[in-house]
PDB file of N, CA and C in Angstrom:
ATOM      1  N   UNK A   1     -22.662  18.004  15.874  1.00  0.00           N
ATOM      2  CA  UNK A   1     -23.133  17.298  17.044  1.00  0.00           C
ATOM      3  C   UNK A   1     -21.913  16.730  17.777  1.00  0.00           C
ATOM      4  N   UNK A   2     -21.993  16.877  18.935  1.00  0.00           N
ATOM      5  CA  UNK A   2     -20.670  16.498  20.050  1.00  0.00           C
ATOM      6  C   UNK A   2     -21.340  15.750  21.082  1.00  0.00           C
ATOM      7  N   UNK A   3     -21.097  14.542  21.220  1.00  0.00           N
ATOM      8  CA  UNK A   3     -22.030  13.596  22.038  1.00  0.00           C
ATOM      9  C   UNK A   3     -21.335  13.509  23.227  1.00  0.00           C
ATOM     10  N   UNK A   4     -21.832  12.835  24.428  1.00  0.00           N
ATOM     11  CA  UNK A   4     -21.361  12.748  25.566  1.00  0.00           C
ATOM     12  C   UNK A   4     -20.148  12.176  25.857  1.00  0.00           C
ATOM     13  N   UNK A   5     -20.546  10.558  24.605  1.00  0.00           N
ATOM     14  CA  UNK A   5     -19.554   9.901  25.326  1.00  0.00           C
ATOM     15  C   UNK A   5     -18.515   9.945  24.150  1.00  0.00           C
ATOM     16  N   UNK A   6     -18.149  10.881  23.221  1.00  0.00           N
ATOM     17  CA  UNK A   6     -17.019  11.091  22.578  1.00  0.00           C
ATOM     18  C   UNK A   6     -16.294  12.076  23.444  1.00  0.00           C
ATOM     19  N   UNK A   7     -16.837  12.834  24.305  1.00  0.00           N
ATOM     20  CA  UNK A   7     -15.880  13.935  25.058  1.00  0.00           C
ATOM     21  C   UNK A   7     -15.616  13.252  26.002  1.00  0.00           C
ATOM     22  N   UNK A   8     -16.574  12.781  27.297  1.00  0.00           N
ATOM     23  CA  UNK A   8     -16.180  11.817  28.584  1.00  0.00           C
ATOM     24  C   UNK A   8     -15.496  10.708  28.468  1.00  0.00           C
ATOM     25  N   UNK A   9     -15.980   9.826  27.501  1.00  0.00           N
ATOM     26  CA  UNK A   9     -15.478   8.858  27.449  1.00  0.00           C
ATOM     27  C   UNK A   9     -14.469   8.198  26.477  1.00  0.00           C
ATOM     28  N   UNK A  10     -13.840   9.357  25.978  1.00  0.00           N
ATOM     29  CA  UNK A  10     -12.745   9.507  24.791  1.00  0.00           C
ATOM     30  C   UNK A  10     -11.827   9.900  25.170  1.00  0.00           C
ATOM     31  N   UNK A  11     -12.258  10.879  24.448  1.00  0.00           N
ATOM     32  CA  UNK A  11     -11.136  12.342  24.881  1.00  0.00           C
ATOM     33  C   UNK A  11     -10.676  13.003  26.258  1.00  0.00           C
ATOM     34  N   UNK A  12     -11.971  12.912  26.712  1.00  0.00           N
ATOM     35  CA  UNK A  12     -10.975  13.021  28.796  1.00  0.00           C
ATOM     36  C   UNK A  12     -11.270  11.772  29.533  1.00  0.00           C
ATOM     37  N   UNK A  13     -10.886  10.405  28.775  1.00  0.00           N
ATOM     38  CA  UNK A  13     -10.651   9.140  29.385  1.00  0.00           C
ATOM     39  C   UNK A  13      -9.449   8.789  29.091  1.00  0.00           C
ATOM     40  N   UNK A  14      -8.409   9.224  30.268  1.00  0.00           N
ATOM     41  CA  UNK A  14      -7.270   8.736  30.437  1.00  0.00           C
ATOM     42  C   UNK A  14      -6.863   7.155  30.453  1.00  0.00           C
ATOM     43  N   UNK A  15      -7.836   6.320  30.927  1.00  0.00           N
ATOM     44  CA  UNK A  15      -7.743   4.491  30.653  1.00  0.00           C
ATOM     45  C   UNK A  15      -8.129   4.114  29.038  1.00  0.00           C
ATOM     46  N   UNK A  16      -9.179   5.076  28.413  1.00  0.00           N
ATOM     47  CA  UNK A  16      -8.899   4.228  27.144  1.00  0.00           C
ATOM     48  C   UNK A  16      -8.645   3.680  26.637  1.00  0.00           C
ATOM     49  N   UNK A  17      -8.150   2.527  25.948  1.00  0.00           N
ATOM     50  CA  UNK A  17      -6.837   2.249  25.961  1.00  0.00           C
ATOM     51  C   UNK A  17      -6.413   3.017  24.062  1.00  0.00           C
ATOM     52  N   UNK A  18      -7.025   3.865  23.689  1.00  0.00           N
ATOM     53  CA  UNK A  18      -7.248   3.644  22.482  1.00  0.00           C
ATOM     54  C   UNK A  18      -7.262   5.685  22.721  1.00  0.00           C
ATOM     55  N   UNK A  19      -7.075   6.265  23.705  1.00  0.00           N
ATOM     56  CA  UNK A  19      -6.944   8.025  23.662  1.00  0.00           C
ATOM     57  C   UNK A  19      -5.552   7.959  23.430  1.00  0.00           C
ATOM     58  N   UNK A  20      -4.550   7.261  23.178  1.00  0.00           N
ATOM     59  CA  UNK A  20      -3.476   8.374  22.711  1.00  0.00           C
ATOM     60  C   UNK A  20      -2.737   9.466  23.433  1.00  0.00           C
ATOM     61  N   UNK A  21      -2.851   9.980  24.849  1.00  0.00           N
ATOM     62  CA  UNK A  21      -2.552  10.794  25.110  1.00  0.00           C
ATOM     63  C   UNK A  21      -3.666  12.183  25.304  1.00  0.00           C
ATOM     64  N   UNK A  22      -4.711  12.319  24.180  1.00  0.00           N
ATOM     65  CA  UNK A  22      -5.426  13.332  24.076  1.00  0.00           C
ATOM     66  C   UNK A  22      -5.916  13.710  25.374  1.00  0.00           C
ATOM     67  N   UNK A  23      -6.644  12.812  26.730  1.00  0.00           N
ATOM     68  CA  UNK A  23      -6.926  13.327  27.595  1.00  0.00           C
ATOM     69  C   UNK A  23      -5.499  13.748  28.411  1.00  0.00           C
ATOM     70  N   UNK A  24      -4.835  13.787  28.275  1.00  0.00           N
ATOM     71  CA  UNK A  24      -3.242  14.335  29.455  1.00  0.00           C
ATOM     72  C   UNK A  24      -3.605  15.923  28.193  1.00  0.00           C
ATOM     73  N   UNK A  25      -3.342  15.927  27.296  1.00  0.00           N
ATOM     74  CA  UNK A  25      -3.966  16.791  26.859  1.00  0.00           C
ATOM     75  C   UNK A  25      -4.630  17.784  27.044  1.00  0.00           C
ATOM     76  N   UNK A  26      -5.896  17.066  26.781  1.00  0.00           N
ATOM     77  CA  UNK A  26      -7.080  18.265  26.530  1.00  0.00           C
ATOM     78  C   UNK A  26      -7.186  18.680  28.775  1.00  0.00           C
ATOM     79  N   UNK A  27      -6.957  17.425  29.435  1.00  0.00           N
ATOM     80  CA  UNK A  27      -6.906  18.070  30.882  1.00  0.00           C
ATOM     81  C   UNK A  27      -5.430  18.967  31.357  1.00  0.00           C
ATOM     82  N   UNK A  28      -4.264  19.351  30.841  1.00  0.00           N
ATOM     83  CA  UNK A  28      -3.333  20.103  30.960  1.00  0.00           C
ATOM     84  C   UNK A  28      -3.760  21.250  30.336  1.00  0.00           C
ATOM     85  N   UNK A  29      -4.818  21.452  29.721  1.00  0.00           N
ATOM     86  CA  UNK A  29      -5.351  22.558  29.286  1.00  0.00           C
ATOM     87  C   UNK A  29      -6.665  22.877  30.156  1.00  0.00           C
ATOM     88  N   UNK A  30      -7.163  22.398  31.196  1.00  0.00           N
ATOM     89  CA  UNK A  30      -8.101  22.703  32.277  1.00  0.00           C
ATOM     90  C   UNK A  30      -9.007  21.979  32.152  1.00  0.00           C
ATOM     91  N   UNK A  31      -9.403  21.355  30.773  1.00  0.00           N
ATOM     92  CA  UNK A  31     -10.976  20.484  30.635  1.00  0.00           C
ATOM     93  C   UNK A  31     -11.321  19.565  31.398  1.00  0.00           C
ATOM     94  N   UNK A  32     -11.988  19.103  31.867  1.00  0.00           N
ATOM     95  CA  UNK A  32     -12.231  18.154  32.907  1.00  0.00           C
ATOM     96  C   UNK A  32     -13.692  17.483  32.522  1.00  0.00           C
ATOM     97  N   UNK A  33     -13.483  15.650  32.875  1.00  0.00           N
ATOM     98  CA  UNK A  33     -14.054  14.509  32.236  1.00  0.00           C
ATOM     99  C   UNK A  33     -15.941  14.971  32.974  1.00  0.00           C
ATOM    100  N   UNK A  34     -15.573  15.612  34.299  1.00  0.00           N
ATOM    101  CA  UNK A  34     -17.133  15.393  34.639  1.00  0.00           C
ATOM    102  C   UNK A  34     -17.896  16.920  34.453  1.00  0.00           C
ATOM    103  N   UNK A  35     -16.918  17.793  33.582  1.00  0.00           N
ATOM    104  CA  UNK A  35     -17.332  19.303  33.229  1.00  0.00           C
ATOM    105  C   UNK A  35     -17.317  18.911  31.473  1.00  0.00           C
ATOM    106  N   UNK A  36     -17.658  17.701  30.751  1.00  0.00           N
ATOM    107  CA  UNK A  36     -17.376  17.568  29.720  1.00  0.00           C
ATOM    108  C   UNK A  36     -17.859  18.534  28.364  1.00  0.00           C
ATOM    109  N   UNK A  37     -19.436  19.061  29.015  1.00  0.00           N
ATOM    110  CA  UNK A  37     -19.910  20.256  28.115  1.00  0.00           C
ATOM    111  C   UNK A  37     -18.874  21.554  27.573  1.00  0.00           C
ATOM    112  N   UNK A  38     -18.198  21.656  28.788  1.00  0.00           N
ATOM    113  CA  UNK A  38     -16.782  22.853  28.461  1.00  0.00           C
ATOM    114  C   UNK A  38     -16.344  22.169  27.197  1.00  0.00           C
ATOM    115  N   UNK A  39     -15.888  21.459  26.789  1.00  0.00           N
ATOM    116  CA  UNK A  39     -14.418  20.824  25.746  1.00  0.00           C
ATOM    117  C   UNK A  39     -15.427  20.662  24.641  1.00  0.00           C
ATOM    118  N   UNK A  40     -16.848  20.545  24.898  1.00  0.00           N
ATOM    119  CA  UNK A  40     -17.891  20.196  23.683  1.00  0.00           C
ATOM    120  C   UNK A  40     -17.814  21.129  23.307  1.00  0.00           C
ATOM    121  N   UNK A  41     -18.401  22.154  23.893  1.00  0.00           N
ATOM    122  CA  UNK A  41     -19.066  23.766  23.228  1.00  0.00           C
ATOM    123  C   UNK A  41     -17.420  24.196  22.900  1.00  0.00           C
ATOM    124  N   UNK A  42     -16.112  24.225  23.387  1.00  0.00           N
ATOM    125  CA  UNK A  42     -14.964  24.450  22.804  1.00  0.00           C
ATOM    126  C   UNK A  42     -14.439  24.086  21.430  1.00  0.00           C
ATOM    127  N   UNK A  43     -14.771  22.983  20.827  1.00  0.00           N
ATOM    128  CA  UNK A  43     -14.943  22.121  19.670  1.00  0.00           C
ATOM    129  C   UNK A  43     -16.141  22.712  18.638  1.00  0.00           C
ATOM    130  N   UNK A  44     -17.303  22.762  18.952  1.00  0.00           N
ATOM    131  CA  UNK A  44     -18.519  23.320  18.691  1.00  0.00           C
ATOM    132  C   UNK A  44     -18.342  24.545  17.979  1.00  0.00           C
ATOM    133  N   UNK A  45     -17.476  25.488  19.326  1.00  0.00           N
ATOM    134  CA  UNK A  45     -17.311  27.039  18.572  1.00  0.00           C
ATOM    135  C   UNK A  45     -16.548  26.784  17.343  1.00  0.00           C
ATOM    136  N   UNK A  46     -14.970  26.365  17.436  1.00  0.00           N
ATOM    137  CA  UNK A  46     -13.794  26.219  16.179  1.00  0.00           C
ATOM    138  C   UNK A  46     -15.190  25.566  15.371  1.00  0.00           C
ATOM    139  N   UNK A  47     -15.716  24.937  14.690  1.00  0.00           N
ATOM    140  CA  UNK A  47     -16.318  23.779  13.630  1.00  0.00           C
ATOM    141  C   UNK A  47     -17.036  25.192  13.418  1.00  0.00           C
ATOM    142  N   UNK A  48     -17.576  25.997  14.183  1.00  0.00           N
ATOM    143  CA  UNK A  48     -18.627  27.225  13.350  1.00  0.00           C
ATOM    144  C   UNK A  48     -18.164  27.945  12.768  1.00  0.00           C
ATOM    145  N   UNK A  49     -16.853  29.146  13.178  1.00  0.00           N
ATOM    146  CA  UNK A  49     -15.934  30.132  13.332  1.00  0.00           C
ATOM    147  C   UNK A  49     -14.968  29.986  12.222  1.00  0.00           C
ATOM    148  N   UNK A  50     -13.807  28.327  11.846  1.00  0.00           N
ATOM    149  CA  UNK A  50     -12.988  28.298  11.313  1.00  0.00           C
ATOM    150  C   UNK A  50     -13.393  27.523   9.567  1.00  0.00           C
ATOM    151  N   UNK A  51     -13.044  27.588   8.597  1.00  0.00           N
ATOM    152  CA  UNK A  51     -13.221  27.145   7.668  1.00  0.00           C
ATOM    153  C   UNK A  51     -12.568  25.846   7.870  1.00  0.00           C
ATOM    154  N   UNK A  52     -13.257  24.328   6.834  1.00  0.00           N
ATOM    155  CA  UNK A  52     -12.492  23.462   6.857  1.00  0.00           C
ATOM    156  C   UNK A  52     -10.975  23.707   6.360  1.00  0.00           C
ATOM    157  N   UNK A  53     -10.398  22.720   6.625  1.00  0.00           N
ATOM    158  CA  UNK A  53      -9.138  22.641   5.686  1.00  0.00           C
ATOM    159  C   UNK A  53      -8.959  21.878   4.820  1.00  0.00           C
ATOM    160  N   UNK A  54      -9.733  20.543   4.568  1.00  0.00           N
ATOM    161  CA  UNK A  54      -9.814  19.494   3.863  1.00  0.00           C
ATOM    162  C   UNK A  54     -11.070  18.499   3.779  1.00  0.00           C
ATOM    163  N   UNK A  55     -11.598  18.243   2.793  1.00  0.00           N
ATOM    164  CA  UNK A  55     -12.613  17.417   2.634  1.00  0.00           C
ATOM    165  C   UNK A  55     -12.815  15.938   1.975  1.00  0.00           C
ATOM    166  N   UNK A  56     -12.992  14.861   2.491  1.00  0.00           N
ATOM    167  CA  UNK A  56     -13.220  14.069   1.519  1.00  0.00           C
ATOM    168  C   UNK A  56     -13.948  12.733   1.638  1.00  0.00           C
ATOM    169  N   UNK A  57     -14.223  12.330   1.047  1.00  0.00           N
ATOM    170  CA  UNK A  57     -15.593  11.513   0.850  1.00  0.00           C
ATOM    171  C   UNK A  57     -15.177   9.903   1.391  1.00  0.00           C
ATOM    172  N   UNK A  58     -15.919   8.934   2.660  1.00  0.00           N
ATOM    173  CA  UNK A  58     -15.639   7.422   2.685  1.00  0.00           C
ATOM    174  C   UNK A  58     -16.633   6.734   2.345  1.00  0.00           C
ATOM    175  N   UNK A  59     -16.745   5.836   2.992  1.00  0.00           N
ATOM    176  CA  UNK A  59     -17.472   4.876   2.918  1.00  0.00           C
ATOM    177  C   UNK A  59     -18.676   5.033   3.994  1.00  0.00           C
ATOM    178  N   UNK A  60     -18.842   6.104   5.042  1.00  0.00           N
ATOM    179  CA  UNK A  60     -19.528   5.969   5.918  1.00  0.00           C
ATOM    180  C   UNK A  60     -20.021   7.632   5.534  1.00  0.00           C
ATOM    181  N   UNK A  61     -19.400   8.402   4.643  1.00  0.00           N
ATOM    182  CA  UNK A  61     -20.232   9.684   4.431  1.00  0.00           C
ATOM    183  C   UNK A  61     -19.018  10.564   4.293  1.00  0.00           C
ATOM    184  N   UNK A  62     -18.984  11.955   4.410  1.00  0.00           N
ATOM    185  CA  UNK A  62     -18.444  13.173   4.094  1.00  0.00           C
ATOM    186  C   UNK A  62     -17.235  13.233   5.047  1.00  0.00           C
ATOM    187  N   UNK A  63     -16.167  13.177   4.812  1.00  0.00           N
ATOM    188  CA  UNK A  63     -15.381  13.656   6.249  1.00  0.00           C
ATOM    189  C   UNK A  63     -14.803  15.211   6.336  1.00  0.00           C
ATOM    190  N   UNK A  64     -14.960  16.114   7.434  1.00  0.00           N
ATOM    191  CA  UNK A  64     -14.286  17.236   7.246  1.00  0.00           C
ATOM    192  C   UNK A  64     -12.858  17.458   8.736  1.00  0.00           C
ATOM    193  N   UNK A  65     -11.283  17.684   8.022  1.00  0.00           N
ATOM    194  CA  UNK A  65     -11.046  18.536   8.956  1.00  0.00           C
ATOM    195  C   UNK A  65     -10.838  20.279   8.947  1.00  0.00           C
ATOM    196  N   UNK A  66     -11.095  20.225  10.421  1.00  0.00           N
ATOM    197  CA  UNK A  66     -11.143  21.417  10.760  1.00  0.00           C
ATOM    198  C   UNK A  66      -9.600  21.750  11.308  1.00  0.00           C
ATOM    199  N   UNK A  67      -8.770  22.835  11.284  1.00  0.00           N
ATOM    200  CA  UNK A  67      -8.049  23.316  12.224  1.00  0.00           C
ATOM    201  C   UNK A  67      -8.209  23.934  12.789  1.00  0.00           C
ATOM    202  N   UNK A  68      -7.548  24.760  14.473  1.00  0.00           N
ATOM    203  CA  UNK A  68      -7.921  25.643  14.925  1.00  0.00           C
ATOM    204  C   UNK A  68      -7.559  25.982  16.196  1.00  0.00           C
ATOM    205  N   UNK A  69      -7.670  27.139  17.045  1.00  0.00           N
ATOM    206  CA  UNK A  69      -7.400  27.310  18.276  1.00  0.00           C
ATOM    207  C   UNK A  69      -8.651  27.458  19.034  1.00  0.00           C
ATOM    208  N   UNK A  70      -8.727  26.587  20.519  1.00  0.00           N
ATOM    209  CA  UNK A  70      -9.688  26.667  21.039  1.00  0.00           C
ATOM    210  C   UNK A  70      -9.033  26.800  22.305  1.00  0.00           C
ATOM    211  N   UNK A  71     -10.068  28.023  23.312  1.00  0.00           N
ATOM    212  CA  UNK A  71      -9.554  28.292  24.432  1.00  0.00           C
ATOM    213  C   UNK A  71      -9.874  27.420  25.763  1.00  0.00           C
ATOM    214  N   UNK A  72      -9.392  27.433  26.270  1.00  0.00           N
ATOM    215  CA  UNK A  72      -9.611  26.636  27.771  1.00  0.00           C
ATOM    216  C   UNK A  72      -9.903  27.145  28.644  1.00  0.00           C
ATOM    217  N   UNK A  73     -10.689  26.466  29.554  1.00  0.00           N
ATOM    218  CA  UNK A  73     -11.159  26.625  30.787  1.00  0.00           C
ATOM    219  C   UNK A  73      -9.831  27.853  31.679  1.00  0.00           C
ATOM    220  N   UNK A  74      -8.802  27.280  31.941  1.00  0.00           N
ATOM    221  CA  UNK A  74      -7.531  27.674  32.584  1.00  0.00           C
ATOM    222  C   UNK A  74      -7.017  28.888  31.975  1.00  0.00           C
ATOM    223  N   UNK A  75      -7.514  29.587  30.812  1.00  0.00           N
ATOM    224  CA  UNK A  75      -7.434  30.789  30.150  1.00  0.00           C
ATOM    225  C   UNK A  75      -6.163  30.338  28.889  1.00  0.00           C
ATOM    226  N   UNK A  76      -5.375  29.492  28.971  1.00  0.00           N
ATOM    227  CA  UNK A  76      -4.754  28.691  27.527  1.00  0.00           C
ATOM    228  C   UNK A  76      -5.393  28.608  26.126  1.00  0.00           C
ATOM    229  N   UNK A  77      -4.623  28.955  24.754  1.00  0.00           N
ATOM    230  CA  UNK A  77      -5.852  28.531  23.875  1.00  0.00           C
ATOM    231  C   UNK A  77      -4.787  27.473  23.537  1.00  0.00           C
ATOM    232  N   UNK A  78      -5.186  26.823  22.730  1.00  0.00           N
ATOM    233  CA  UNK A  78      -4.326  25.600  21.737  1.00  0.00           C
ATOM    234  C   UNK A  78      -4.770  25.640  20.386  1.00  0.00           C
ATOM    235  N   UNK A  79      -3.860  25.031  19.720  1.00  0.00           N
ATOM    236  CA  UNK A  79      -3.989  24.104  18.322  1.00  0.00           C
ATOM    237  C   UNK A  79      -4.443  23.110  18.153  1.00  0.00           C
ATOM    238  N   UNK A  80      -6.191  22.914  18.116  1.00  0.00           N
ATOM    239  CA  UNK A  80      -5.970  21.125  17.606  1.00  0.00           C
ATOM    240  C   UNK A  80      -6.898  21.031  16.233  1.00  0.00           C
ATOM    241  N   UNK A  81      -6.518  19.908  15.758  1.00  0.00           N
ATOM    242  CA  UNK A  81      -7.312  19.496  14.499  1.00  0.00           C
ATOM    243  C   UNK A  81      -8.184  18.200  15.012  1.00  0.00           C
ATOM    244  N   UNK A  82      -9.609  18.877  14.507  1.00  0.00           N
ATOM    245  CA  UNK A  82     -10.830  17.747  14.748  1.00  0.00           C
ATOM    246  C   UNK A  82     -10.771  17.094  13.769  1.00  0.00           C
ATOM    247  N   UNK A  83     -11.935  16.015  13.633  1.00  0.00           N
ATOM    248  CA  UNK A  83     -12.036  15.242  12.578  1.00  0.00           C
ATOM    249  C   UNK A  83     -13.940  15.363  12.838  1.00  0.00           C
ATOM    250  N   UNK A  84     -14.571  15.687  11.048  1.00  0.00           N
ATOM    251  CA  UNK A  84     -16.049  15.476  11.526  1.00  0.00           C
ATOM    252  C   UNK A  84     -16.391  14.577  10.864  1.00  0.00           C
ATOM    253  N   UNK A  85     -17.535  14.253  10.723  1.00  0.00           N
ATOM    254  CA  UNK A  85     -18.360  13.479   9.520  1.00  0.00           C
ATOM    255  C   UNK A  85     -19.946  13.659   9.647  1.00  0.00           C
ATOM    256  N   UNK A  86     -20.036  14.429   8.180  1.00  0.00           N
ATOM    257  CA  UNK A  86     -21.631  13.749   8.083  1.00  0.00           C
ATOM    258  C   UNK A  86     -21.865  12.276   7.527  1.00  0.00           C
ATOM    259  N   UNK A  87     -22.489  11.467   8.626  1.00  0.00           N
ATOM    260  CA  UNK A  87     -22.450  10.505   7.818  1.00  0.00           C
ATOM    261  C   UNK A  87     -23.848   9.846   6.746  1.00  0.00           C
ATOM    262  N   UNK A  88     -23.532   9.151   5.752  1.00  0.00           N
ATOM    263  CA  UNK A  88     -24.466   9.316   4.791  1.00  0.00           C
ATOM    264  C   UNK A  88     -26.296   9.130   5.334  1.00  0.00           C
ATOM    265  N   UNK A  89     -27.011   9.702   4.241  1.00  0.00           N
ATOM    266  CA  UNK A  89     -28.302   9.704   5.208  1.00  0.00           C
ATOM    267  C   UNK A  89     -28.453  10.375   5.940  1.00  0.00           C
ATOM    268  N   UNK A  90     -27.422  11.188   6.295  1.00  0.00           N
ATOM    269  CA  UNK A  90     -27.317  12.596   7.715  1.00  0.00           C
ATOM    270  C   UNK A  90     -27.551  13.721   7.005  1.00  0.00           C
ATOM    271  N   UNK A  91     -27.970  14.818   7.666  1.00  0.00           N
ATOM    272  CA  UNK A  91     -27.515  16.379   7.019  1.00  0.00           C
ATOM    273  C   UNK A  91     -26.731  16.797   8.790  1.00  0.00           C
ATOM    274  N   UNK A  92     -26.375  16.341   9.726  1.00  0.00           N
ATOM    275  CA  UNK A  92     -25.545  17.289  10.418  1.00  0.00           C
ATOM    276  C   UNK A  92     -24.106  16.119  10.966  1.00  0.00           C
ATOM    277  N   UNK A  93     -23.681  17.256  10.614  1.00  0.00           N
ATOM    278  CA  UNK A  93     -22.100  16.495  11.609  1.00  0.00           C
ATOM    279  C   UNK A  93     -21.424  16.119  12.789  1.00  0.00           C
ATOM    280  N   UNK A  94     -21.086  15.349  12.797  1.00  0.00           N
ATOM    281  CA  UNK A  94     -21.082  14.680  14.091  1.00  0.00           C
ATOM    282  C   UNK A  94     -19.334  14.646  14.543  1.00  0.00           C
ATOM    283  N   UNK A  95     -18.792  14.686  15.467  1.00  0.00           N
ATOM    284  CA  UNK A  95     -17.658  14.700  16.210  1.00  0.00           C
ATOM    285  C   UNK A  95     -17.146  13.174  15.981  1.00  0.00           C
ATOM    286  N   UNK A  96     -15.684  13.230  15.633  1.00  0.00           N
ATOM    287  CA  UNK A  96     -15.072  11.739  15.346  1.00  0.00           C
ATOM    288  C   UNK A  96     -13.798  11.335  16.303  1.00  0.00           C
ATOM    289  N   UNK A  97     -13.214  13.067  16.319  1.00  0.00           N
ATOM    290  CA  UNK A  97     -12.100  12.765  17.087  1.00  0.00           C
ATOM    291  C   UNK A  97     -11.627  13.982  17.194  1.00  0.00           C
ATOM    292  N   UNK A  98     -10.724  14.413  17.770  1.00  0.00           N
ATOM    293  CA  UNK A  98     -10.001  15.798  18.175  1.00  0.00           C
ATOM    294  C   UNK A  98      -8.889  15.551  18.879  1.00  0.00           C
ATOM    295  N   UNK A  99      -7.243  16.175  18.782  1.00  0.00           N
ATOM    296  CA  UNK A  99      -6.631  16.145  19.084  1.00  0.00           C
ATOM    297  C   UNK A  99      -5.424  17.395  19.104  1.00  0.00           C
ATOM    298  N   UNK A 100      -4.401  17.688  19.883  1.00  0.00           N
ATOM    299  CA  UNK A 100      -3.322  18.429  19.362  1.00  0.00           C
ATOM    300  C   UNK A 100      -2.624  18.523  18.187  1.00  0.00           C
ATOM    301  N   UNK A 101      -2.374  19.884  17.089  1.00  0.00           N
ATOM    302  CA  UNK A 101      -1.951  19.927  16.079  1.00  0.00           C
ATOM    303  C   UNK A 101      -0.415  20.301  16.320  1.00  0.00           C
ATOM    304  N   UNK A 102       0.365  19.538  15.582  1.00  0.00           N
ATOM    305  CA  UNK A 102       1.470  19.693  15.445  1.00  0.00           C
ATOM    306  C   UNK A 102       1.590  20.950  14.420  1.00  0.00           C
ATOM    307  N   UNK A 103       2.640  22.275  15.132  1.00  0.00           N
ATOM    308  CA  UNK A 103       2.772  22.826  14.045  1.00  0.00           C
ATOM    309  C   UNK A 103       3.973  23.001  13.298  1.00  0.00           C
TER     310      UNK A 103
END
């Protein structure tokens, strides 16, 4: 699950004060804050397609990351590593964070 306001109001919110950079980011790669479904279903595909890379258990439920290349709007793909969680009491996963992978 990829909610509205983790893509709009996260990840392509350049004032945040708390994005990090990710929206200069994920918008130098074409995504754009009021086309936010693009960068969802981009995220969406990698989490189906790529195997995790690491798993492990908090206090709020299951965490998985994913790595991966996802393509852009602008025809670019990139490297980034998401972060998911089912959280407990859940059976589906939900979007935590996503960013550029250093390789």
């Amino acid at each position: 699950m990829v909610r509205r306001d983790k893509i709009a109001d996260y990840l392509l919110n350049s004032a945040h004060r708390e994005n990090g950079g990710k929206a200069a980011f994920f918008e130098g790669l074409g995504f754009r804050r009021r086309e936010w479904k693009t960068l969802a279903k981009a995220l969406q595909a990698l989490a189906m397609r790529t195997d995790v890379a690491t798993s492990t258990e908090s206090p709020h439920g299951r965490k998985y990351v994913i790595v991966g290349r996802i393509e852009s709007p602008s025809g670019h793909a990139a490297v980034v590593q998401t972060i998911w969680i089912v959280d407990k009491g859940r059976d589906v996963a939900r979007l935590v964070t996503a960013y550029p992978r250093k390789t």
